[in-house]
C-alpha atoms as a PDB file:
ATOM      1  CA  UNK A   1     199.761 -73.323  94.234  1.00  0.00           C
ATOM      2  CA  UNK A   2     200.445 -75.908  96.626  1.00  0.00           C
ATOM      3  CA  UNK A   3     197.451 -77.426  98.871  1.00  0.00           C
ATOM      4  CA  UNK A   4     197.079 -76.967 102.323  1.00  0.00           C
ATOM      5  CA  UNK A   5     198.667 -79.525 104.734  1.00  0.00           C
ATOM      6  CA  UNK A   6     195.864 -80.022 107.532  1.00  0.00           C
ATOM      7  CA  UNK A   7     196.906 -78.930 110.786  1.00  0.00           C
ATOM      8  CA  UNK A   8     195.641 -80.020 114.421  1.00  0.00           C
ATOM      9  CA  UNK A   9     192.529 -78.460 114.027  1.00  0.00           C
ATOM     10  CA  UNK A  10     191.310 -79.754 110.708  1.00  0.00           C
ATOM     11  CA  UNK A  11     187.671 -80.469 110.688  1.00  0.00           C
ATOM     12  CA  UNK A  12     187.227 -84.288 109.799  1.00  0.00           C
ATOM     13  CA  UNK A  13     185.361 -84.427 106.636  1.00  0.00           C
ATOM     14  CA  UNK A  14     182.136 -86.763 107.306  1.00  0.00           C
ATOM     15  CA  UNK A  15     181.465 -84.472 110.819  1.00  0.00           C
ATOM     16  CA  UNK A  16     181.675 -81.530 108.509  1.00  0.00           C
ATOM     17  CA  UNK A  17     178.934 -82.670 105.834  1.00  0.00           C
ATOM     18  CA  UNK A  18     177.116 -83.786 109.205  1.00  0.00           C
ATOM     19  CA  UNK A  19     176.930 -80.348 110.315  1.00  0.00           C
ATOM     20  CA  UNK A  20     175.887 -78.688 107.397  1.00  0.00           C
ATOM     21  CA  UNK A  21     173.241 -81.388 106.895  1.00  0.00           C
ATOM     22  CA  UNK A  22     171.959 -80.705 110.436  1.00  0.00           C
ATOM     23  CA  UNK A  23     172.246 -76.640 110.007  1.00  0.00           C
ATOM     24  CA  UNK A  24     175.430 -75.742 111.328  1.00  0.00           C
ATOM     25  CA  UNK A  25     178.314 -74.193 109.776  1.00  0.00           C
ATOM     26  CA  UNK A  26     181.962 -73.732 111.209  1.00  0.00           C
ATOM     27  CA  UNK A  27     183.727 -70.049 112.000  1.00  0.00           C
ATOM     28  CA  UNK A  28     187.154 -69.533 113.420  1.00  0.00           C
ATOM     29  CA  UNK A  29     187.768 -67.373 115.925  1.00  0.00           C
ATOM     30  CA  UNK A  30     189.858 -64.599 114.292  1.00  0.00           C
ATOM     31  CA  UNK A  31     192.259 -64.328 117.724  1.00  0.00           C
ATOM     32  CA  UNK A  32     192.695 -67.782 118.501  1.00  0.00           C
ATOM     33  CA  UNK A  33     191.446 -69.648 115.895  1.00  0.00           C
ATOM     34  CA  UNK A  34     189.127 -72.027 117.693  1.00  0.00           C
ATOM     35  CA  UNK A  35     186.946 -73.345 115.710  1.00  0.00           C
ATOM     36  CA  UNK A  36     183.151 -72.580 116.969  1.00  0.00           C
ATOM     37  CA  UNK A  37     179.798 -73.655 115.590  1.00  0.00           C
ATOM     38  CA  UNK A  38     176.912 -71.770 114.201  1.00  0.00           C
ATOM     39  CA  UNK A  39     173.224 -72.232 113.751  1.00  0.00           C
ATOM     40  CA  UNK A  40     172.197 -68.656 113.921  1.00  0.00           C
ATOM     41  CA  UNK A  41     168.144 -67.985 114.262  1.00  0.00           C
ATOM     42  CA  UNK A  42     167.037 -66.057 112.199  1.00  0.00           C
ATOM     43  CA  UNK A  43     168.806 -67.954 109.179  1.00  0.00           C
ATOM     44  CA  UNK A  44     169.531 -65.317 105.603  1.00  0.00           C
ATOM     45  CA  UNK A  45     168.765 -67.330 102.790  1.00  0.00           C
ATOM     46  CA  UNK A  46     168.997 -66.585  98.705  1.00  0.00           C
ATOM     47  CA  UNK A  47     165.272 -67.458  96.990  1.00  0.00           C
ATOM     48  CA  UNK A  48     166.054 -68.885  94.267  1.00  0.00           C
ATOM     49  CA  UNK A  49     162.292 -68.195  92.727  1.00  0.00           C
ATOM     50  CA  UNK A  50     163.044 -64.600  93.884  1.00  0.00           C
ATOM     51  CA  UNK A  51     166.376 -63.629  93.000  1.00  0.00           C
ATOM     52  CA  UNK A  52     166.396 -60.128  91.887  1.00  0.00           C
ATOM     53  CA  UNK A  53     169.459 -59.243  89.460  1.00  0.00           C
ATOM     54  CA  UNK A  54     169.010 -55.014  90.454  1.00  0.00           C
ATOM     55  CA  UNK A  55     168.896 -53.207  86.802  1.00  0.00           C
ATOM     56  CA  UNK A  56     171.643 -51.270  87.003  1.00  0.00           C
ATOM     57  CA  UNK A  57     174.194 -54.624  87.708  1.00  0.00           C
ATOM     58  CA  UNK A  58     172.676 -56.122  85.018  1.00  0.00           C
ATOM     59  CA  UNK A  59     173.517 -53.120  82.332  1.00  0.00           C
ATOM     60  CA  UNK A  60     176.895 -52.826  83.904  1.00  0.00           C
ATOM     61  CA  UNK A  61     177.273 -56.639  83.344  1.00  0.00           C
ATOM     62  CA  UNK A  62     175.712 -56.553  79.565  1.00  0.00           C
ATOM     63  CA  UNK A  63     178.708 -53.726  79.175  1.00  0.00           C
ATOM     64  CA  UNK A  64     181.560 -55.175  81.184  1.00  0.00           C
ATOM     65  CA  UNK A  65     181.004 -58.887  81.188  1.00  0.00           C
ATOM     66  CA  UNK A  66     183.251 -61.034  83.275  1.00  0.00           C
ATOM     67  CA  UNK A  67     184.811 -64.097  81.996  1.00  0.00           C
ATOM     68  CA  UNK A  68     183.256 -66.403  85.075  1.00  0.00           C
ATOM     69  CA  UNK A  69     185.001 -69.901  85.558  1.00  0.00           C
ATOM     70  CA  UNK A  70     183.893 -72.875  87.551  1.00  0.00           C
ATOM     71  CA  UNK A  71     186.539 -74.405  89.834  1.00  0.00           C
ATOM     72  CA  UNK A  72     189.466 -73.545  88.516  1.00  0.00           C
ATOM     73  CA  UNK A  73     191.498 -71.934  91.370  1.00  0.00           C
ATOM     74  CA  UNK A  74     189.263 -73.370  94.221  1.00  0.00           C
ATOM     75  CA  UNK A  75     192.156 -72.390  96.860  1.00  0.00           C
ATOM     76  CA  UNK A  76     193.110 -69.243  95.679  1.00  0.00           C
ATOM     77  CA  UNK A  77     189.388 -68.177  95.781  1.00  0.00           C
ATOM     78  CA  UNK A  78     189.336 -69.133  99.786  1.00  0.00           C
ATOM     79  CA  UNK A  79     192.861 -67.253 100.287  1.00  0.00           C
ATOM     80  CA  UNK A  80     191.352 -64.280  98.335  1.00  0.00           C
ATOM     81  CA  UNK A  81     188.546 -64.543 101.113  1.00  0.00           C
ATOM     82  CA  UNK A  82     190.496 -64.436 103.685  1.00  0.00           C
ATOM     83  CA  UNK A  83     192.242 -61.606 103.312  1.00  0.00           C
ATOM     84  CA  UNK A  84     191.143 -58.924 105.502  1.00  0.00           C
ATOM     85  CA  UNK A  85     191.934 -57.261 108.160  1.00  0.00           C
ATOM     86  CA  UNK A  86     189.922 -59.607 110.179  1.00  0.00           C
ATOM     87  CA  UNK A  87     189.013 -62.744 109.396  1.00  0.00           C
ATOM     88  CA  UNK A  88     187.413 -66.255 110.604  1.00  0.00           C
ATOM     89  CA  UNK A  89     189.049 -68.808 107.350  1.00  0.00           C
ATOM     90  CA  UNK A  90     191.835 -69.937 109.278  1.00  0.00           C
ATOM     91  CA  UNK A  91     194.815 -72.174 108.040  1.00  0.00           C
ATOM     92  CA  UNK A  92     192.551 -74.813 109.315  1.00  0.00           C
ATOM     93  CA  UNK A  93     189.483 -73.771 107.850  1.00  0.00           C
ATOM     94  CA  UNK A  94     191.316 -73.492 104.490  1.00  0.00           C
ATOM     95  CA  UNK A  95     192.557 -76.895 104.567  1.00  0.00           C
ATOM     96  CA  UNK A  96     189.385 -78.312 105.742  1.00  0.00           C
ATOM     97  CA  UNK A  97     187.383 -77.035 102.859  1.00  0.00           C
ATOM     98  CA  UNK A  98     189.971 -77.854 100.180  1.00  0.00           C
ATOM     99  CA  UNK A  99     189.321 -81.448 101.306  1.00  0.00           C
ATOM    100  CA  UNK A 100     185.795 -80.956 100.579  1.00  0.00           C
ATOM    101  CA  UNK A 101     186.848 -79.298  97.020  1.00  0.00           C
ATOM    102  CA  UNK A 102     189.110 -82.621  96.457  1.00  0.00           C
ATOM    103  CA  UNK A 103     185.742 -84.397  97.404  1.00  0.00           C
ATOM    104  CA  UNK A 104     183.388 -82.581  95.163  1.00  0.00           C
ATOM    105  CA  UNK A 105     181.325 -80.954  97.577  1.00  0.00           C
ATOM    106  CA  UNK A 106     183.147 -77.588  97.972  1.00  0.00           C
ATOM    107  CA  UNK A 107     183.171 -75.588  94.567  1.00  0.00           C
ATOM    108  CA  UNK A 108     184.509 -72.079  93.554  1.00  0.00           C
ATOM    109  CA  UNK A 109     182.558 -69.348  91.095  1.00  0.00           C
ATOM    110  CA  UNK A 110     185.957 -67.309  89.501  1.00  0.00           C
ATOM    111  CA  UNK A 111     185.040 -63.775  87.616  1.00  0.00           C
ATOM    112  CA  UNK A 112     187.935 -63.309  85.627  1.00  0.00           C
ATOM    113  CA  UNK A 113     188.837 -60.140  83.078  1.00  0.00           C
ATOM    114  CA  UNK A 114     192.157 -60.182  81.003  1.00  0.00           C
ATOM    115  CA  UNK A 115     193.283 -63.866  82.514  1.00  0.00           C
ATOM    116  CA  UNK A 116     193.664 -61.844  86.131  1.00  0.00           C
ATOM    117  CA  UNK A 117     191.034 -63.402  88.595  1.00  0.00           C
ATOM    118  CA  UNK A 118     189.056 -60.141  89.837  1.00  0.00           C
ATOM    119  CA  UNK A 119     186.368 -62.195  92.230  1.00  0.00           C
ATOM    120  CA  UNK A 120     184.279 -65.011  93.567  1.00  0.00           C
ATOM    121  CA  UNK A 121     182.606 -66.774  96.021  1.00  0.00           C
ATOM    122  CA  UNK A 122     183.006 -70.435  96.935  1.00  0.00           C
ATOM    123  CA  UNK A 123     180.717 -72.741  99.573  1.00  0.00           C
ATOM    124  CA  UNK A 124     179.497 -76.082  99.167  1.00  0.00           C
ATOM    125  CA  UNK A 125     176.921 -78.200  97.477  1.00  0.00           C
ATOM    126  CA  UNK A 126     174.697 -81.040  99.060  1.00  0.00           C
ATOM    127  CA  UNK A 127     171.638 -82.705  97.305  1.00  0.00           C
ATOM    128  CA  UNK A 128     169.731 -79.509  96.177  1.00  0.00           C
ATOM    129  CA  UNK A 129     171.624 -77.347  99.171  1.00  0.00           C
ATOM    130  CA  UNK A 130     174.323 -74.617  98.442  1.00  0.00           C
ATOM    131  CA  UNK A 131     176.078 -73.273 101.485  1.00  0.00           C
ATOM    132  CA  UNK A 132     177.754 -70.331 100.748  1.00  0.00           C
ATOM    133  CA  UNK A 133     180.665 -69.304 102.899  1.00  0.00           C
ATOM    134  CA  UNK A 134     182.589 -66.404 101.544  1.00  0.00           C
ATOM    135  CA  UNK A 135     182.830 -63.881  98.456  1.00  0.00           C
ATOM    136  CA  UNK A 136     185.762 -61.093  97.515  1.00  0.00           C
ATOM    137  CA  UNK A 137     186.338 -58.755  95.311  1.00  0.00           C
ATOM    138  CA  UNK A 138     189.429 -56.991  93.694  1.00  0.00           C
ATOM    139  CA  UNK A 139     187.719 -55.011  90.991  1.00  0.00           C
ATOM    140  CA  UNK A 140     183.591 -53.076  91.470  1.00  0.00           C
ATOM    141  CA  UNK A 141     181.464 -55.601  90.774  1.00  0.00           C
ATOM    142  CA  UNK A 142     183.294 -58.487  90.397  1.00  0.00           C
ATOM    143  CA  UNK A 143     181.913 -61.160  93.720  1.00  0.00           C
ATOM    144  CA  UNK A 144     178.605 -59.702  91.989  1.00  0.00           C
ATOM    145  CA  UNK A 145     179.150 -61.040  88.455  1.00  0.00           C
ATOM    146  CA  UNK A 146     179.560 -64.478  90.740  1.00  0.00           C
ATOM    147  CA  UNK A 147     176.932 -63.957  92.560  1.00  0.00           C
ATOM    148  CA  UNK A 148     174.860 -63.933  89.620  1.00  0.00           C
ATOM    149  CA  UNK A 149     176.542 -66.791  87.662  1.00  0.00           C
ATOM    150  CA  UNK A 150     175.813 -68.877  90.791  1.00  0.00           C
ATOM    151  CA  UNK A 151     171.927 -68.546  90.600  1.00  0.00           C
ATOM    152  CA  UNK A 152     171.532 -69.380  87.019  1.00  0.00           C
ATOM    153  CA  UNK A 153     173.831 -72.428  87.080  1.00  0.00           C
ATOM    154  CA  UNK A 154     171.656 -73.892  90.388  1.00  0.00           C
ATOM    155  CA  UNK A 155     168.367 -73.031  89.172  1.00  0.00           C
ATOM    156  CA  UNK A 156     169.439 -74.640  85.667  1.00  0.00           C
ATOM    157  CA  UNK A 157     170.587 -77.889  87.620  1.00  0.00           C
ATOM    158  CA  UNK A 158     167.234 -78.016  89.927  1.00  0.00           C
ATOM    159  CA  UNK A 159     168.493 -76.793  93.539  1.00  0.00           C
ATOM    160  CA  UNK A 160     165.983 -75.860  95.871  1.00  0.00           C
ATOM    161  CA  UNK A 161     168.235 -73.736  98.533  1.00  0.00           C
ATOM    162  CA  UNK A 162     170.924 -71.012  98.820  1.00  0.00           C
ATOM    163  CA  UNK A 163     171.956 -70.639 102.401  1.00  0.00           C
ATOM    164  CA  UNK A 164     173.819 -67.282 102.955  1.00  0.00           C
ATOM    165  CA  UNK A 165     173.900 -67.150 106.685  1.00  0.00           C
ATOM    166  CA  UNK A 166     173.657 -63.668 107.814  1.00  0.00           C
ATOM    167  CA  UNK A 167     172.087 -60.671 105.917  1.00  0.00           C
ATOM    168  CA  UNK A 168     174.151 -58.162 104.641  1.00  0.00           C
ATOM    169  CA  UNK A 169     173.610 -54.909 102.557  1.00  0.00           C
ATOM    170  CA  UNK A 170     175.396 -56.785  99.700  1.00  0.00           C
ATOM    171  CA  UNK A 171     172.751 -59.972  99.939  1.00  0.00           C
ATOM    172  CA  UNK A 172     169.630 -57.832 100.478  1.00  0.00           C
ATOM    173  CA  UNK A 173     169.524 -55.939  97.139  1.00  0.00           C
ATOM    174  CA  UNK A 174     169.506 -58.903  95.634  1.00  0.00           C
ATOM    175  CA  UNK A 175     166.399 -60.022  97.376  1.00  0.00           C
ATOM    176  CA  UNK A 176     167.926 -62.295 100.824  1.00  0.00           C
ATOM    177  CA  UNK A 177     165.687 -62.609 103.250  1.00  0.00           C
ATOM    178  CA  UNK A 178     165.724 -64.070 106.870  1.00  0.00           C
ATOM    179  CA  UNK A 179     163.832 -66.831 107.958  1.00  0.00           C
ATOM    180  CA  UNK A 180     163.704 -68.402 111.498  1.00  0.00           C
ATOM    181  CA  UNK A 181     165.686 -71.737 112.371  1.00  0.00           C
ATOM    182  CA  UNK A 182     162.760 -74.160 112.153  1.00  0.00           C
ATOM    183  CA  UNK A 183     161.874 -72.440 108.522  1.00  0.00           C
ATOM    184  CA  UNK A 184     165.528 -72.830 107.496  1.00  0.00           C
ATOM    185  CA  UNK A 185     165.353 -76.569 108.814  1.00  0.00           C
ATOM    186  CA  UNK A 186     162.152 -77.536 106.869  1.00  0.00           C
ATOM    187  CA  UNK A 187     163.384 -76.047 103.769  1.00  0.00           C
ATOM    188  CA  UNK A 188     166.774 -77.916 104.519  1.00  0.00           C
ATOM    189  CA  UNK A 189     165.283 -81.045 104.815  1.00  0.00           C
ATOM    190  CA  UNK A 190     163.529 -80.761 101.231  1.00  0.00           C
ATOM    191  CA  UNK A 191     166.385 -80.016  99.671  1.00  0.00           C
ATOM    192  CA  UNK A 192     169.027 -82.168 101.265  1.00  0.00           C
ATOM    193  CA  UNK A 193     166.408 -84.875  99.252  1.00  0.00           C
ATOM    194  CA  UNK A 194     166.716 -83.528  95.738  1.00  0.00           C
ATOM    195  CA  UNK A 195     169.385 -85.019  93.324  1.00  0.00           C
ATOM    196  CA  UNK A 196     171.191 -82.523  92.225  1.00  0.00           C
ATOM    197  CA  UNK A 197     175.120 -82.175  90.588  1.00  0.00           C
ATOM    198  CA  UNK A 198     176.954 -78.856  90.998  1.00  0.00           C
ATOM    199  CA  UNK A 199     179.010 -79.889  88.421  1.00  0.00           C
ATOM    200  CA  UNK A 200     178.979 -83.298  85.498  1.00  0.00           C
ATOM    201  CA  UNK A 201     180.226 -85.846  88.423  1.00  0.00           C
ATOM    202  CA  UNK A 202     178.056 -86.082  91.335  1.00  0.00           C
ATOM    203  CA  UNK A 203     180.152 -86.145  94.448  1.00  0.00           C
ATOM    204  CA  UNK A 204     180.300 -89.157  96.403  1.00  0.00           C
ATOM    205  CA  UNK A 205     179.002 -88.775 100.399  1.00  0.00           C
END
C-alpha cells in the first residue's frame, strides 16, 4: 500500500516528539479535522509491574494463539483504526504518524491468524515511554492478543511507562489505572531518561 502524502495539516515531526515529551498528544476533530491538543488530568496509564493478563484471555490465547508480528503493515494497522463510524485519525493524522514509523518512533503490534491480519494496536516509543494511540479488532480477541504481546516485549526491553490516555472498560480489566497530571509528568520524566529500543535499531531524535 502506498504511503500517505502529507497534507496542509501535517504535524511537523520534531513539534510532535516535543509534545509527547511534554505530555500532550494530538486528536482530530472528527467534523472538521482540526487538529487539537490533549493533556487530559487524570492521565490512564498501563503498570507495567501490574499488568494483569485476566485468566480466561490467557486460556483462550494458550488455545487460539495469534501469530503476532512487529511492524509489518504499520499503515494498514492506523487505517484499520480508523475505521469507525466516528473517528479522530484523520488523513493528516495518518500521514503524520507514518513519518514517525519511517523515523522509528511509531511502531505497530499485528495479530495475525491464517496470513489475514485480525488486530493491533500501534503508538509510539520514546526512551522508556510507549504512547499508545489506537487498537482494532476484526476477530474476538484479537487487539487483546496485542495488547498482551506489547507488555512482554517492553518489560523484556526495560520500559518504565505505558501511557493509554483515557480509561476504558477494555484497559481496566487489564489493570489501567488513572493517575493525576503531575503523577503522569513525574513518571514521564523518569522514563523519557531510560535507554530503551522498541525494536534492534534505536531511533534517532
Amino acid at each position: 500500500m502506498n504511503a500517505p502524502v502529507p497534507g496542509a495539516g501535517f504535524i511537523e515531526t520534531q513539534f510532535l516528539l516535543s509534545a509527547y515529551r511534554n505530555g500532550f498528544f494530538p486528536m482530530a476533530e472528527p467534523t472538521t479535522g482540526e487538529i487539537r491538543w490533549y493533556s487530559p488530568d487524570p492521565r490512564t496509564i498501563l503498570d507495567l509491574r501490574t499488568f494483569n493478563t485476566p485468566r480466561s484471555l490467557r486460556r483462550f490465547l494458550r488455545n487460539h494463539p495469534f501469530d503476532v508480528r512487529i511492524d509489518t503493515k504499520f499503515l494498514e494497522v492506523v487505517q484499520a483504526c480508523a475505521t469507525r463510524e466516528e473517528t479522530w485519525i484523520s488523513d493528516s493524522i495518518i500521514a503524520s504518524y507514518y513519518k514517525l514509523f519511517e523515523l522509528g518512533f511509531a511502531h505497530s503490534v499485528e495479530a495475525w491468524t491464517n496470513e489475514n491480519l485480525v488486530g493491533g494496536l500501534y503508538g509510539v516509543a520514546i526512551g522508556g515511554a510507549f504512547f499508545g494511540e489506537s487498537m482494532f479488532s476484526i476477530i474476538p480477541q484479537a487487539s487483546k492478543a496485542a495488547l498482551v504481546a506489547l507488555v512482554d516485549r517492553l518489560r523484556a526491553r526495560g520500559f518504565e511507562l505505558i501511557d493509554t490516555q483515557f480509561i476504558t472498560t477494555h484497559l481496566a480489566m487489564f489493570g489501567a489505572i488513572e493517575i493525576s497530571r503531575k503523577q503522569y509528568l513525574e513518571r514521564l520524566k523518569k522514563a523519557l531518561e531510560a535507554d530503551c529500543s522498541f525494536v534492534a535499531v534505536e531511533a534517532n531524535p
